[in-house]
Protein backbone atom coordinates (compact mmCIF):
# COMPACT_ATOMS: atom_id res chain seq x y z
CA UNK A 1 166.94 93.44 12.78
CA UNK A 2 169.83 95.81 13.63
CA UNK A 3 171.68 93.68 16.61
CA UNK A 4 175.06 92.67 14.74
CA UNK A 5 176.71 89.55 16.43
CA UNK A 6 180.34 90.10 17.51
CA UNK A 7 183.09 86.87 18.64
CA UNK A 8 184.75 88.29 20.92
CA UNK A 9 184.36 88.96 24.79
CA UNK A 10 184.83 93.08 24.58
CA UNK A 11 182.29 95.19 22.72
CA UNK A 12 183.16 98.39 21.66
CA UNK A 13 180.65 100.77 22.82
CA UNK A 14 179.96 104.78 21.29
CA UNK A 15 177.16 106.95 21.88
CA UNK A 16 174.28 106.82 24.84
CA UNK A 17 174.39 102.86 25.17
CA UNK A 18 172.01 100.27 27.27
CA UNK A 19 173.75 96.93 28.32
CA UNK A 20 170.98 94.17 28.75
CA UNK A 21 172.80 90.57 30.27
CA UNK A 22 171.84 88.02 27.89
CA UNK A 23 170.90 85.45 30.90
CA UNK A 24 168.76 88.06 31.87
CA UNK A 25 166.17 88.13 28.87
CA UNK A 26 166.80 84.01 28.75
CA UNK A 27 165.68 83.88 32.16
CA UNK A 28 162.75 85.30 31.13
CA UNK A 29 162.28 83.31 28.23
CA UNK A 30 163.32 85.66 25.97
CA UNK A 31 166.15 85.48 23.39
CA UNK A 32 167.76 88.34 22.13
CA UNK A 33 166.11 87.91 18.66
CA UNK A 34 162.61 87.70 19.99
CA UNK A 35 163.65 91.04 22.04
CA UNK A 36 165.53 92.92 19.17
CA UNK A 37 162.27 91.90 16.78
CA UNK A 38 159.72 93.15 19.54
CA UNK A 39 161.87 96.65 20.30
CA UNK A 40 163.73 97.45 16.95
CA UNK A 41 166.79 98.21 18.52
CA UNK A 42 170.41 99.25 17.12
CA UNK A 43 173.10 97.35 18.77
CA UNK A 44 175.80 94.49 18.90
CA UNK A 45 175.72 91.38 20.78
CA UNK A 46 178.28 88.68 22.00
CA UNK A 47 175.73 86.37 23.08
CA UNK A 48 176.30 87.42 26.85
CA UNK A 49 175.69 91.16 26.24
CA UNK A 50 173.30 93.19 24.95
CA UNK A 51 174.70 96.68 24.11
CA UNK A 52 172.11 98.78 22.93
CA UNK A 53 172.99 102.53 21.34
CA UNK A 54 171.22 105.90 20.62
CA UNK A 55 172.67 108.35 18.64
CA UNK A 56 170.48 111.40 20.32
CA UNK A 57 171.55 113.33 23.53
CA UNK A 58 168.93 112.34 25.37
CA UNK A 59 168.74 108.65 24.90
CA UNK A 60 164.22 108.88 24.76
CA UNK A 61 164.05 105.68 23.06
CA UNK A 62 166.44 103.33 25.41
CA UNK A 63 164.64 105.31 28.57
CA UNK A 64 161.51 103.92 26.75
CA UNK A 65 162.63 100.39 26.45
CA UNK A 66 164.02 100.72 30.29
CA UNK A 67 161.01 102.12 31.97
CA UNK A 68 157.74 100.02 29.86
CA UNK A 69 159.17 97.09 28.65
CA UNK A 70 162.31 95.93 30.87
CA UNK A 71 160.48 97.18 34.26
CA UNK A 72 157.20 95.54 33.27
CA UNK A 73 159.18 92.01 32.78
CA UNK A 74 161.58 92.40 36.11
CA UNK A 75 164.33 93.06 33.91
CA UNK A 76 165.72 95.89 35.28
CA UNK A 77 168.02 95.08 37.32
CA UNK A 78 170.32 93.52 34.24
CA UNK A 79 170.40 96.71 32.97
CA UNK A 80 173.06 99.16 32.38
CA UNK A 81 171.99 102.41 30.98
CA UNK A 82 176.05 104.29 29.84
């Protein structure tokens, strides 16, 4: 798993980045490590974001994760794609 846990209310953020609220995904039943183990993704977490980054120009993989597996569960609309 790649999601590094971070005390602290501000996340730094770098790169192409997707923000996923936390209550979002719990709302769904999902935690963030049942989501990070099911999508692989590189990120941080404060337990009430989500913050998501791709190195690449055009962030492919976090469109991925927006358009077949957020959309699918009615997650988009916790979703901030930076």
């Amino acid at each position: 798993m790649s999601i590094h846990f971070i005390d602290s209310d501000k996340i730094n953020i770098t790169f192409t980045n997707l923000i996923i609220n936390v209550s979002s995904l719990n709302k769904y039943g999902l935690s963030v490590n049942d989501f990070s183990v099911e999508n692989n993704p590189l990120g941080k977490t404060n337990g009430k974001l989500l913050v998501m980054t791709e190195m690449n120009e055009a962030a492919w993989e976090l469109q991925k994760i927006i358009d077949t597996i957020l959309s699918l569960k009615d997650l988009s609309l916790g979703v901030i794609l930076l």
